[in-house]
N, C-alpha and C. Protein backbone atom coordinates (compact mmCIF):
# COMPACT_ATOMS: atom_id res chain seq x y z
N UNK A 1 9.96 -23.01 25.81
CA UNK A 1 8.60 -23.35 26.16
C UNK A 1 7.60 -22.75 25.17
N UNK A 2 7.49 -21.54 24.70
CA UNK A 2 7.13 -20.85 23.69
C UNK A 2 6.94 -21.54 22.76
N UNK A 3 8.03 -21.73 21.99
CA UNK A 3 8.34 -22.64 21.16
C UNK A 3 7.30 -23.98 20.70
N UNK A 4 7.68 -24.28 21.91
CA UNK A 4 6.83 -25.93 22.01
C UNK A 4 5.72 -25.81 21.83
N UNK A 5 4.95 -24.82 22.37
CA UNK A 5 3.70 -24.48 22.60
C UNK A 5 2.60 -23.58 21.12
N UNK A 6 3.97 -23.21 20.25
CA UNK A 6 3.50 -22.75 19.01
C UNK A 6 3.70 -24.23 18.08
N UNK A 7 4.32 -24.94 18.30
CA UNK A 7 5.09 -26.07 17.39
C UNK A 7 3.46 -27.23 17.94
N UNK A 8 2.75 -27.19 18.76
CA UNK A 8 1.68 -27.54 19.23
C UNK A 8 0.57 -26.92 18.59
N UNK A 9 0.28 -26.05 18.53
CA UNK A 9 -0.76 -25.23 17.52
C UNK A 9 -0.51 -25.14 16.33
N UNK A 10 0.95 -25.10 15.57
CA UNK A 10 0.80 -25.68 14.75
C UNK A 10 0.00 -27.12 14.13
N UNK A 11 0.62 -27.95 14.58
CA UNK A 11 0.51 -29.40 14.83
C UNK A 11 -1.03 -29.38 14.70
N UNK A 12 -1.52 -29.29 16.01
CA UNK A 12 -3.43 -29.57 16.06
C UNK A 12 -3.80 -28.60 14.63
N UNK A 13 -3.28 -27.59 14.49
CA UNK A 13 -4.20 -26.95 12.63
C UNK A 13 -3.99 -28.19 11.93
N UNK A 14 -2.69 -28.40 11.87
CA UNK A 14 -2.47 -29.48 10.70
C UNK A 14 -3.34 -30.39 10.20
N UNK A 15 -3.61 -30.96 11.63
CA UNK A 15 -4.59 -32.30 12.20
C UNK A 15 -5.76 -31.96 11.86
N UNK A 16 -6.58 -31.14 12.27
CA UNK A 16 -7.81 -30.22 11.88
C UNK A 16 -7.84 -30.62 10.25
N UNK A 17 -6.71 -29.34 9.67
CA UNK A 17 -7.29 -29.28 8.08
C UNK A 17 -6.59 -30.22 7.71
N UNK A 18 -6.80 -31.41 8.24
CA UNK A 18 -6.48 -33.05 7.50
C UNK A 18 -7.71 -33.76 7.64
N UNK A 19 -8.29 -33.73 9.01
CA UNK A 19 -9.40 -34.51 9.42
C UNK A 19 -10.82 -33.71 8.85
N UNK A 20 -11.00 -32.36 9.08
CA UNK A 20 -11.65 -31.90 8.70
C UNK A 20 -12.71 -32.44 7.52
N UNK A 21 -12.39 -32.45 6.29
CA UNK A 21 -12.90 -32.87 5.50
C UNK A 21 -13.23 -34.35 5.43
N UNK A 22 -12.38 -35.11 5.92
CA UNK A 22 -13.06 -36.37 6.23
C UNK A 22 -14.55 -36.86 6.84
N UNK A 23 -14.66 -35.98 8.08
CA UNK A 23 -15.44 -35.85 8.93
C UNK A 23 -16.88 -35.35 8.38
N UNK A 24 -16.35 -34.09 7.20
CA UNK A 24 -17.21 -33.76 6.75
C UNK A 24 -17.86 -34.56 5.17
N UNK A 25 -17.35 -35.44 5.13
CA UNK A 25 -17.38 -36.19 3.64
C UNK A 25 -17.12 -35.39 2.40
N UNK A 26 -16.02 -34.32 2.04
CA UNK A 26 -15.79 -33.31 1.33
C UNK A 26 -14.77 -33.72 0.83
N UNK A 27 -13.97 -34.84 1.04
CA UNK A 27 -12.74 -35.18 1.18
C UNK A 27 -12.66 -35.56 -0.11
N UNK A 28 -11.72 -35.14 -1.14
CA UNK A 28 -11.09 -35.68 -2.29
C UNK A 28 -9.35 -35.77 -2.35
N UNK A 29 -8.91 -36.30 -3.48
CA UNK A 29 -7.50 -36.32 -3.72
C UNK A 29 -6.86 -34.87 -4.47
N UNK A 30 -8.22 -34.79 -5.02
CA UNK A 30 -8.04 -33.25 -6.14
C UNK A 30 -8.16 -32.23 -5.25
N UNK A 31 -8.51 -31.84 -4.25
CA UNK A 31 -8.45 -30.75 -3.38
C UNK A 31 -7.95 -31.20 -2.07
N UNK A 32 -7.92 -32.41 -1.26
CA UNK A 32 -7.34 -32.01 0.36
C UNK A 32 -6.47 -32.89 0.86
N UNK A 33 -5.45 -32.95 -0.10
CA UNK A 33 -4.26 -33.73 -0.02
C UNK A 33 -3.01 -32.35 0.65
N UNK A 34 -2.45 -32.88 1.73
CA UNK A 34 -1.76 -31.75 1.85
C UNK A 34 -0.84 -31.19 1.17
N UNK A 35 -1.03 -30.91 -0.02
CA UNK A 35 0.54 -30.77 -0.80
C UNK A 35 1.01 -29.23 -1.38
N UNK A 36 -0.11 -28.05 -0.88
CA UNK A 36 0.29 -26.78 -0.93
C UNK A 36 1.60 -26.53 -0.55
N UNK A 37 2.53 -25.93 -0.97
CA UNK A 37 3.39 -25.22 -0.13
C UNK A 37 3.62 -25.04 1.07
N UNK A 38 2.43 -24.34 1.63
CA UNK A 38 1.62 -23.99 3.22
C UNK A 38 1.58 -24.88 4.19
N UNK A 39 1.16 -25.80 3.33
CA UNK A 39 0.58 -27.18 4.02
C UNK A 39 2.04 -27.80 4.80
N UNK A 40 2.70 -27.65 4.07
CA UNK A 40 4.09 -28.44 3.91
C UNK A 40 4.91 -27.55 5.03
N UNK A 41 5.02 -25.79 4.87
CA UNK A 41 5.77 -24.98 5.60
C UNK A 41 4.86 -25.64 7.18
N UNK A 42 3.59 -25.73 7.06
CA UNK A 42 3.61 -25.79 8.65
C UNK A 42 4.05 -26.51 9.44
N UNK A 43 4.07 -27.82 8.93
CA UNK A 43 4.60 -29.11 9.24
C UNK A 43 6.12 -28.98 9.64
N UNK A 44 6.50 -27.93 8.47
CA UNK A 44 8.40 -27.86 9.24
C UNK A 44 8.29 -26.74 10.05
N UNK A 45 7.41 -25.65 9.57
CA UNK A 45 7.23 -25.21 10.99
C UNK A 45 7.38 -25.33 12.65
N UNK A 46 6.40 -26.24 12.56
CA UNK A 46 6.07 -26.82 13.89
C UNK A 46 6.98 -28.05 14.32
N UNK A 47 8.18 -28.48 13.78
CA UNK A 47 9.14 -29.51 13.27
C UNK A 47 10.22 -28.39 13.80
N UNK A 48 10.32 -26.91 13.37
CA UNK A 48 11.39 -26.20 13.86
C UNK A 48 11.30 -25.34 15.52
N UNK A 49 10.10 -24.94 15.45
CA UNK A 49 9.75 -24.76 17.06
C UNK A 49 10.05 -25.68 18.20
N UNK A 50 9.84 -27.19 17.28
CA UNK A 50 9.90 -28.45 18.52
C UNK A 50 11.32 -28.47 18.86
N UNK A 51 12.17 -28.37 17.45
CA UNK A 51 13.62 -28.60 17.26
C UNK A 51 14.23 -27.83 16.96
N UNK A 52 14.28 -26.71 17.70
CA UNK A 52 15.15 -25.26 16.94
C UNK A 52 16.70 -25.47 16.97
N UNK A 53 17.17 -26.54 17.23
CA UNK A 53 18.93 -26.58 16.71
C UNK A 53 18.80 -27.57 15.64
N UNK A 54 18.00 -27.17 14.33
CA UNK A 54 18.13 -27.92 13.34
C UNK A 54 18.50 -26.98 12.39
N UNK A 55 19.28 -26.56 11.80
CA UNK A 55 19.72 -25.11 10.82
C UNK A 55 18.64 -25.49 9.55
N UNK A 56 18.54 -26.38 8.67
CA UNK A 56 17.24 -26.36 7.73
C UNK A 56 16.12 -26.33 8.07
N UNK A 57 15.52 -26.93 8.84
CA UNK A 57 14.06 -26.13 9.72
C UNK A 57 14.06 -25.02 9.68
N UNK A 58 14.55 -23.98 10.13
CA UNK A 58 14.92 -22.80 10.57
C UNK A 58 14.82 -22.08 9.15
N UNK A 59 15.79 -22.53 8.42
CA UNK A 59 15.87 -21.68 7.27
C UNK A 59 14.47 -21.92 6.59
N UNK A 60 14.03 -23.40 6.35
CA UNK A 60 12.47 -23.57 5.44
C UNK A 60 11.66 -22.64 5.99
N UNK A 61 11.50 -22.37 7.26
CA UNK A 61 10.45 -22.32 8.13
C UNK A 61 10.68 -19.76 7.40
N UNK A 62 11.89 -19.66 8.07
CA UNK A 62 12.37 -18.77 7.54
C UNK A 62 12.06 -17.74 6.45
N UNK A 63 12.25 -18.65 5.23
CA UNK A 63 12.44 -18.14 3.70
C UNK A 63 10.49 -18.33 3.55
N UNK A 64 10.29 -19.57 3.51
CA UNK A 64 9.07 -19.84 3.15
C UNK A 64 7.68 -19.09 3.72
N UNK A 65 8.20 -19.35 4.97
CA UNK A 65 6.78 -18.36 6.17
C UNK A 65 6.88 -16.78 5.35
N UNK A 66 8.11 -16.23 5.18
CA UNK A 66 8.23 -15.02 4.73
C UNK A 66 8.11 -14.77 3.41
N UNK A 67 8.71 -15.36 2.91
CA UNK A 67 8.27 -15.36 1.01
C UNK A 67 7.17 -15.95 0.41
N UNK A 68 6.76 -17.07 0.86
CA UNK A 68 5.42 -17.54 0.50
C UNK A 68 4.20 -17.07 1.25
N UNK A 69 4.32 -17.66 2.23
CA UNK A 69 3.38 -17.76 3.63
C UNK A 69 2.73 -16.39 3.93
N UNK A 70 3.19 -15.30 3.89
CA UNK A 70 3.16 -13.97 4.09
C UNK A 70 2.34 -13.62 2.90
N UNK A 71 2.46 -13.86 1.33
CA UNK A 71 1.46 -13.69 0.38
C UNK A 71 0.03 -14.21 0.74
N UNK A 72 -0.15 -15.48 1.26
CA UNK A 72 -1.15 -16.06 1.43
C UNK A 72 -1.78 -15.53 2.41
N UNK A 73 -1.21 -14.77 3.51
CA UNK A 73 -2.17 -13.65 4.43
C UNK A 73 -2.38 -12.53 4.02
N UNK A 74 -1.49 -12.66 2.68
CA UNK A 74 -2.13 -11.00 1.88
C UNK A 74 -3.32 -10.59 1.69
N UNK A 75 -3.38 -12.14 0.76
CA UNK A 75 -4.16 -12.03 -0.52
C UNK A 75 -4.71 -13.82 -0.47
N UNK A 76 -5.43 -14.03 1.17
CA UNK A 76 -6.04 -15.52 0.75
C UNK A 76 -7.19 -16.20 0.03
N UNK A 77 -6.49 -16.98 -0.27
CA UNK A 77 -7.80 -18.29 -1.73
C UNK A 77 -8.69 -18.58 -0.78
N UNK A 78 -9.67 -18.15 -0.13
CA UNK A 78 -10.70 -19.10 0.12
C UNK A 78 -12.15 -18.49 0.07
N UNK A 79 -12.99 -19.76 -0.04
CA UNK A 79 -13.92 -20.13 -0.29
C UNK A 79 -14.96 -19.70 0.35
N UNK A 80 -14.47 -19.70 2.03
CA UNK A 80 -15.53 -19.55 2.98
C UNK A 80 -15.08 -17.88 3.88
N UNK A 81 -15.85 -17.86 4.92
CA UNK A 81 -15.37 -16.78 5.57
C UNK A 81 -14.98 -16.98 7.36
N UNK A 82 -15.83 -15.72 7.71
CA UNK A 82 -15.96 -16.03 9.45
C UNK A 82 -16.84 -16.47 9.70
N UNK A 83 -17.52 -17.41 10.42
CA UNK A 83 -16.91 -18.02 11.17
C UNK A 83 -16.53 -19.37 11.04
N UNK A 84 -16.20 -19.52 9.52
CA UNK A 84 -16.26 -20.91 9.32
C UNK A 84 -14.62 -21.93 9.81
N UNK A 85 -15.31 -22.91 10.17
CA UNK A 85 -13.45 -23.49 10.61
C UNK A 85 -13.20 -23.63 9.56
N UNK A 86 -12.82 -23.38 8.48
CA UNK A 86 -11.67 -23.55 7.35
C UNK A 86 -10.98 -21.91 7.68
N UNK A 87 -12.08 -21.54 7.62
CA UNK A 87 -11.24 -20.45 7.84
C UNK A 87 -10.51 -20.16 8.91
N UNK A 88 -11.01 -20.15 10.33
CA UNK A 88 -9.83 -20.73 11.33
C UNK A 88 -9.19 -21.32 11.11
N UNK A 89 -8.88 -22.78 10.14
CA UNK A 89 -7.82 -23.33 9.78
C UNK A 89 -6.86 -22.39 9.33
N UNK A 90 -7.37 -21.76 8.42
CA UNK A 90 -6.22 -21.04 7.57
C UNK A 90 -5.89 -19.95 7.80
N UNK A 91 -6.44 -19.30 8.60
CA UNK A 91 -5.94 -17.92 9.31
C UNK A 91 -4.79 -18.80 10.48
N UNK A 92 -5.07 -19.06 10.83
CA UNK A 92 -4.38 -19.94 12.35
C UNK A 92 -3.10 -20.69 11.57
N UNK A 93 -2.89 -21.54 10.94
CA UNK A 93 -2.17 -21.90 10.12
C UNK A 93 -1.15 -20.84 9.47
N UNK A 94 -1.36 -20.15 8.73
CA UNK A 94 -0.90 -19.06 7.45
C UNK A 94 -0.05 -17.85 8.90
N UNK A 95 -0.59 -17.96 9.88
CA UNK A 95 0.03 -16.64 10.74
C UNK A 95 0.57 -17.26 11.48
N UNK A 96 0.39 -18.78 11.70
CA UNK A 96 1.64 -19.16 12.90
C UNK A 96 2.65 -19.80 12.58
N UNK A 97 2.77 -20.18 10.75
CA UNK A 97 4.02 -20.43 10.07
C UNK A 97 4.54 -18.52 10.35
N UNK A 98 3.81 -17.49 9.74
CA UNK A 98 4.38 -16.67 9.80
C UNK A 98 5.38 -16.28 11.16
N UNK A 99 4.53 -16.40 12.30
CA UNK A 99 4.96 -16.13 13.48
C UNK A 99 5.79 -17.09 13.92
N UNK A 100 6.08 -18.35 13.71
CA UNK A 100 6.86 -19.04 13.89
C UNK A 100 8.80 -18.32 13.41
N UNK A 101 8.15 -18.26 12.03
CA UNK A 101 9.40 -17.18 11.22
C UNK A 101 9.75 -16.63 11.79
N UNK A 102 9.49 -15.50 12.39
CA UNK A 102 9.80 -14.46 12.95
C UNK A 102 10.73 -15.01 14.56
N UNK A 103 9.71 -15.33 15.01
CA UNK A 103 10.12 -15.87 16.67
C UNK A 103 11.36 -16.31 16.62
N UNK A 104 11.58 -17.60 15.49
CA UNK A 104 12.97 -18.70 15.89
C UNK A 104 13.81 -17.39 15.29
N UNK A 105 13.58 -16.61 14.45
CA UNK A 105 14.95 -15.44 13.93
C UNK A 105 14.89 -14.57 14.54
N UNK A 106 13.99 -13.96 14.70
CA UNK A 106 14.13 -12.62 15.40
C UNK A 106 14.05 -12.79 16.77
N UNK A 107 12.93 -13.58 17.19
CA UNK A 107 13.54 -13.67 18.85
C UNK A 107 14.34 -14.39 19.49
N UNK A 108 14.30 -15.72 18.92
CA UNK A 108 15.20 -16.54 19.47
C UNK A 108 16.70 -16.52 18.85
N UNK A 109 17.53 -15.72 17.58
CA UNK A 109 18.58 -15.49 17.04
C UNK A 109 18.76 -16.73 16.51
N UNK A 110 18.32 -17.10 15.87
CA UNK A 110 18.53 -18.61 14.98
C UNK A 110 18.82 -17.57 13.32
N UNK A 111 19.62 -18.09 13.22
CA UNK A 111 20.41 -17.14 12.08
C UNK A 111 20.71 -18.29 10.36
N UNK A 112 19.87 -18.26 9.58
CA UNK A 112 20.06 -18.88 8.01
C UNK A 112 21.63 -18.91 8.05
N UNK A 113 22.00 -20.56 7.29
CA UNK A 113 23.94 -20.32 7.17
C UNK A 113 23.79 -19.74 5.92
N UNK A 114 25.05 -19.45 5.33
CA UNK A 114 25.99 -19.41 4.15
C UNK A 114 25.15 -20.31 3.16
N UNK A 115 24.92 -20.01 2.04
CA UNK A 115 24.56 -20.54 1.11
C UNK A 115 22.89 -21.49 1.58
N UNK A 116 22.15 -20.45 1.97
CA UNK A 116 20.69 -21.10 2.51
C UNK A 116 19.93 -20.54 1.10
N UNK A 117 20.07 -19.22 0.67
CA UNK A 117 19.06 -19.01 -0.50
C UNK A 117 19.36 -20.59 -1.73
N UNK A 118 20.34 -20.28 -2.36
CA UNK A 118 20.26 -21.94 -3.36
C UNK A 118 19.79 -23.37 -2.43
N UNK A 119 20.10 -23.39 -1.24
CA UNK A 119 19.71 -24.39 -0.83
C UNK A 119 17.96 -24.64 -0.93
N UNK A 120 17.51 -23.55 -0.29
CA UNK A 120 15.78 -23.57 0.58
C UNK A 120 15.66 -23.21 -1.16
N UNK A 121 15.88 -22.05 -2.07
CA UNK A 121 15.57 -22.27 -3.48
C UNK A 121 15.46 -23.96 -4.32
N UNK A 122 16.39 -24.95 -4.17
CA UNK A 122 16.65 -26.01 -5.22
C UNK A 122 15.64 -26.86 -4.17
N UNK A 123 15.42 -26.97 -2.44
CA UNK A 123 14.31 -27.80 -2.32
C UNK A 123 12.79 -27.38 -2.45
N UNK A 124 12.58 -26.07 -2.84
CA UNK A 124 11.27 -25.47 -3.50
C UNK A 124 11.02 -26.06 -4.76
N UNK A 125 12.17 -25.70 -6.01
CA UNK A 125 11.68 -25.89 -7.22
C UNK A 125 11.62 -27.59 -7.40
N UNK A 126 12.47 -28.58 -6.49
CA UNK A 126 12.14 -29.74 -6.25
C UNK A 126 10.45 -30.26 -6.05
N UNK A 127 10.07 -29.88 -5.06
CA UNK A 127 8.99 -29.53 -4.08
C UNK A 127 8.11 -29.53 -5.05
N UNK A 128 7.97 -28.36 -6.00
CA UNK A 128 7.32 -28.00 -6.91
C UNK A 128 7.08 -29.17 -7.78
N UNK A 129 8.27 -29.59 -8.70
CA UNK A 129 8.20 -30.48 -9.65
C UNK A 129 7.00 -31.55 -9.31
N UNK A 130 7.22 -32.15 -8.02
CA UNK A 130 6.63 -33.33 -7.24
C UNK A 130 5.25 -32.87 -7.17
N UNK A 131 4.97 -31.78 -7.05
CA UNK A 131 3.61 -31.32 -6.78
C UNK A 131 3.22 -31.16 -8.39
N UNK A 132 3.80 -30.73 -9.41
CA UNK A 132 3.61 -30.78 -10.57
C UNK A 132 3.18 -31.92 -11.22
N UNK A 133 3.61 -33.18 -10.84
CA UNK A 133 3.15 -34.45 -10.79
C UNK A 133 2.39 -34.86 -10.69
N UNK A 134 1.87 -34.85 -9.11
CA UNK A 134 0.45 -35.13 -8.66
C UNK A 134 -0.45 -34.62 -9.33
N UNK A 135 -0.16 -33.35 -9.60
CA UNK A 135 -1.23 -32.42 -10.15
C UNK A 135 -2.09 -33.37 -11.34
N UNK A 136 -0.58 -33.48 -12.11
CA UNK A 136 -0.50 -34.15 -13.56
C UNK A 136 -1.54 -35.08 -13.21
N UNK A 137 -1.28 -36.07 -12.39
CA UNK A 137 -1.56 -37.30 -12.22
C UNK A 137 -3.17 -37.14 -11.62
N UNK A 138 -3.29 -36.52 -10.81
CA UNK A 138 -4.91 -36.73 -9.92
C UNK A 138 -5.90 -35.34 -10.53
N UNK A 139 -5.28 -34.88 -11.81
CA UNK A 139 -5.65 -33.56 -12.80
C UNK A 139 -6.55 -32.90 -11.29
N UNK A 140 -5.44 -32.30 -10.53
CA UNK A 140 -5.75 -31.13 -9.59
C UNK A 140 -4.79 -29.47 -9.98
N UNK A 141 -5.18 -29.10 -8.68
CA UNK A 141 -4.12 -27.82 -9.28
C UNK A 141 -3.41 -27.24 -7.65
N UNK A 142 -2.82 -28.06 -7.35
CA UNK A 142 -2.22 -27.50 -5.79
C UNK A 142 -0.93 -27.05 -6.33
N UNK A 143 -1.14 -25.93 -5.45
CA UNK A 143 0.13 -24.27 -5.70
C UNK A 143 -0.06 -23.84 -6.86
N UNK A 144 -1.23 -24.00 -7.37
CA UNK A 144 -1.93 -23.19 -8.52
C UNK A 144 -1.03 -23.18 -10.10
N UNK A 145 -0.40 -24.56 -10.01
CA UNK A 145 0.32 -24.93 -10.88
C UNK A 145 0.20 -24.91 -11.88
N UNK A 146 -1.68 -25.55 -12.08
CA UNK A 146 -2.09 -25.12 -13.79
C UNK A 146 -3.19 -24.30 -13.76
N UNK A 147 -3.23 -23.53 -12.65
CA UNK A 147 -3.89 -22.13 -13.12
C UNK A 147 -3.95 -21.12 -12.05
N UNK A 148 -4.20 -20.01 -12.25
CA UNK A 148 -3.89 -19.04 -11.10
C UNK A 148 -5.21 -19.39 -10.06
N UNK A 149 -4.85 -18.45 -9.48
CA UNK A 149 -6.46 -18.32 -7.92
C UNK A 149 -7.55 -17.50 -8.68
N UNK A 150 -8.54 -18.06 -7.66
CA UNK A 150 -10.01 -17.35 -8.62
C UNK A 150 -9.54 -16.26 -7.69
N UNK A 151 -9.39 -15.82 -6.96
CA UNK A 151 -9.23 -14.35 -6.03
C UNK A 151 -7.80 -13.45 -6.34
N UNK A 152 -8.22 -12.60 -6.68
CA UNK A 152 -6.78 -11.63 -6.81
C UNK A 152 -5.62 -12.08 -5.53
N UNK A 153 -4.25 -12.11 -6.25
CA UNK A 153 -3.30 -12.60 -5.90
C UNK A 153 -1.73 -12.10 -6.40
N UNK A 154 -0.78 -12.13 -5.95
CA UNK A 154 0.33 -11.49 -6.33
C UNK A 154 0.48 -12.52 -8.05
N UNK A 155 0.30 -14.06 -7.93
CA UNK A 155 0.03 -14.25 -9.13
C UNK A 155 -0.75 -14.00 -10.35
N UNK A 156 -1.61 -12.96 -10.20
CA UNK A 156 -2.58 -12.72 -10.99
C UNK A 156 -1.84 -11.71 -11.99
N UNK A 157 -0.44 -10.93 -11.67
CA UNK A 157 0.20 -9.93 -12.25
C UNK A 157 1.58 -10.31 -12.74
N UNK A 158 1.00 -11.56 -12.56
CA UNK A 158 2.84 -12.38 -12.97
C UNK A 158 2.98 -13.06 -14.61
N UNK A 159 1.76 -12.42 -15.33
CA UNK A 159 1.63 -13.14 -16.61
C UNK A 159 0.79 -14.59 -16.72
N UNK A 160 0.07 -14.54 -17.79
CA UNK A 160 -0.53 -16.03 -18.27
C UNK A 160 0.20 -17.22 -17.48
N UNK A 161 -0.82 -18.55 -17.58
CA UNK A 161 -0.19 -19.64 -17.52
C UNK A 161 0.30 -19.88 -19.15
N UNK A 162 2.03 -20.65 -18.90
CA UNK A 162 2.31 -21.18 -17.38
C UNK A 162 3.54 -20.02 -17.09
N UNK A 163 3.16 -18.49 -18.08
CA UNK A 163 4.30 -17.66 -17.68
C UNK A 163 4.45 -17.34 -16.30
N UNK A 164 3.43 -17.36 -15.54
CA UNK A 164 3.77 -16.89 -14.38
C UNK A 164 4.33 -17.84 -13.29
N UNK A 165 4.42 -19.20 -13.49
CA UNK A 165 5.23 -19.95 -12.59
C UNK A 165 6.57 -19.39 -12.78
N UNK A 166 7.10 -19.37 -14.51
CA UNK A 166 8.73 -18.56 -14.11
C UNK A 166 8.93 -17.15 -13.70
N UNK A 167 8.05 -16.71 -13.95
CA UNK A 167 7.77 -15.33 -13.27
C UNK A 167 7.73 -15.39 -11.71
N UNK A 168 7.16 -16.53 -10.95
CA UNK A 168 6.93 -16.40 -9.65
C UNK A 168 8.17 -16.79 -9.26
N UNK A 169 8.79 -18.01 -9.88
CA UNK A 169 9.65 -18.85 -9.42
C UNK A 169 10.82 -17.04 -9.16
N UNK A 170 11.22 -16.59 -10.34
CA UNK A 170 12.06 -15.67 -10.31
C UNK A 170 11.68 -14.49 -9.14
N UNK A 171 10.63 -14.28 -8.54
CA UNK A 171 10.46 -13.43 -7.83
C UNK A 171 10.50 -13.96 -6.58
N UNK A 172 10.30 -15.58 -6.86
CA UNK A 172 10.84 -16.30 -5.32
C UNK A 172 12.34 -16.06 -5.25
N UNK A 173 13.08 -16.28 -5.96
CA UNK A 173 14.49 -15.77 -5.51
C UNK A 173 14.99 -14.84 -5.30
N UNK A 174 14.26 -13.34 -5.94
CA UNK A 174 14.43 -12.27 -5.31
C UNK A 174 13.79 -11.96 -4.22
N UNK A 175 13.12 -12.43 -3.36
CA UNK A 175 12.47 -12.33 -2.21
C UNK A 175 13.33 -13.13 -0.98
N UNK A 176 13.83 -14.57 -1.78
CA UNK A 176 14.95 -15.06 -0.75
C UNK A 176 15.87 -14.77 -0.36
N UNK A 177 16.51 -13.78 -1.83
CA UNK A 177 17.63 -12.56 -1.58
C UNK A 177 17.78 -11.67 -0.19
N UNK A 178 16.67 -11.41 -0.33
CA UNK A 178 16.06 -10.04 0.05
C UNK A 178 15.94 -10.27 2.04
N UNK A 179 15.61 -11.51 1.76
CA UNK A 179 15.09 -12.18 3.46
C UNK A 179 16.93 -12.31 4.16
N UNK A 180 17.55 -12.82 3.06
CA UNK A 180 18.95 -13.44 3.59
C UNK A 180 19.89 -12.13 3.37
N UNK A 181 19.89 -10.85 3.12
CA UNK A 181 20.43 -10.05 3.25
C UNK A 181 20.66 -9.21 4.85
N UNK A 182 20.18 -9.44 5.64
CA UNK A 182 20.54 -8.99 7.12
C UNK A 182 21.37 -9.62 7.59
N UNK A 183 21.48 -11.19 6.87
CA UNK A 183 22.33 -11.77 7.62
C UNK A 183 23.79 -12.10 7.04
N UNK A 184 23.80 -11.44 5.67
CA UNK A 184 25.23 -11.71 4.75
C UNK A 184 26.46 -10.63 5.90
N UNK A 185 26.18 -9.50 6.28
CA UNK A 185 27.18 -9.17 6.90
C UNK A 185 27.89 -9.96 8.00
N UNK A 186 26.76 -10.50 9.07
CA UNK A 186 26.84 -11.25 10.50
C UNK A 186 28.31 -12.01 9.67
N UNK A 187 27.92 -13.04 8.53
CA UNK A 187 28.78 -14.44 8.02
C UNK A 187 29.77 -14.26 7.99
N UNK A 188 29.85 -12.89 6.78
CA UNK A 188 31.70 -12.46 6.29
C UNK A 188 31.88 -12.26 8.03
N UNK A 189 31.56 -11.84 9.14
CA UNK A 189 32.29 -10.62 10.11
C UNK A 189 32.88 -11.83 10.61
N UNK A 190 31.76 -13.18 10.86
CA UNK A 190 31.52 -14.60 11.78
C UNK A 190 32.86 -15.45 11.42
N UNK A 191 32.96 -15.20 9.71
CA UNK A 191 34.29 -16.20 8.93
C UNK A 191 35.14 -15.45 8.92
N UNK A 192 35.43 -14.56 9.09
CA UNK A 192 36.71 -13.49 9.16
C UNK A 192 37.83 -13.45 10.44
């Protein structure tokens, strides 16, 4: 029930920072296309709360809320402040992918399989490429592809463009390491 009920608040943010800008006539292709990272984790987010016996939900929702998602409540890009709804968008958003993470693993025992880091890794740098595209194509910059954040950010120390995409990319896999290490013992004990 929990579940459902976060996989629901997900959902209505989504809806929000989709409609939002419409409503407000702000709406472009170069800025409010959903194609952040974020944008994307909430959606499976709220996709894994609804459906928690899906093992890739779980893991996206997982790796990403925690390795990405978790930077972006560090250290967030925005524009506006309190009390503005973007910013409720994105506080509300950014903490209930996080909390989502947490809940389906830690409370509910939904456990990443065997070989989830290369997996949730090869549909990121996929992910990426595609967003690299658009970028190309509608000359935007979603996931800060061709240039860092105007606001201090874990990318800001990762080297020049475009050094710091392989710089990030590489610190995304040590971070996926890092997430999927509690659960390398459970596997060997589970396959043994």
């Amino acid at each position: 029930m929990a579940a459902r009920a976060l996989a629901l608040i997900l959902v209505v943010d989504a809806a929000v920072f989709a409609i939002d800008p419409v409503i407000r006539h702000t709406w472009t292709a170069r800025a409010s296309l959903p194609l952040s990272l974020c944008d994307v984790a909430l959606v499976i987010a709220a996709a894994a709360c609804w459906w928690p016996r899906q093992p890739l939900l779980i893991e996206l929702t997982w790796f990403w809320g925690l390795a990405g998602t978790l930077q972006a409540v560090a250290t967030p890009d925005l524009t506006v402040g309190f009390p503005h709804l973007e910013f409720f968008e994105y506080v509300v958003g950014h903490l209930g992918i996080v909390i989502a993470a947490l809940y389906l693993v830690v409370g509910l025992g939904y456990r990443p399989r065997a070989r989830a880091v290369p997996r949730v890794f090869a549909i990121t740098v996929l992910y990426t490429g595609f967003v690299g595209i658009m970028d190309a194509v509608l000359n935007a910059d979603y996931m800060f592809l061709a240039s860092r954040p105007v606001h201090w950010s874990l990318l800001s120390v990762l080297g020049p463009w475009p050094w710091y995409i392989l710089s990030a990319a590489g610190l995304a896999l040590v971070l996926l390491f890092a997430l999927d290490a509690p659960f390398r013992a459970g596997r060997r004990t589970a396959s043994a």
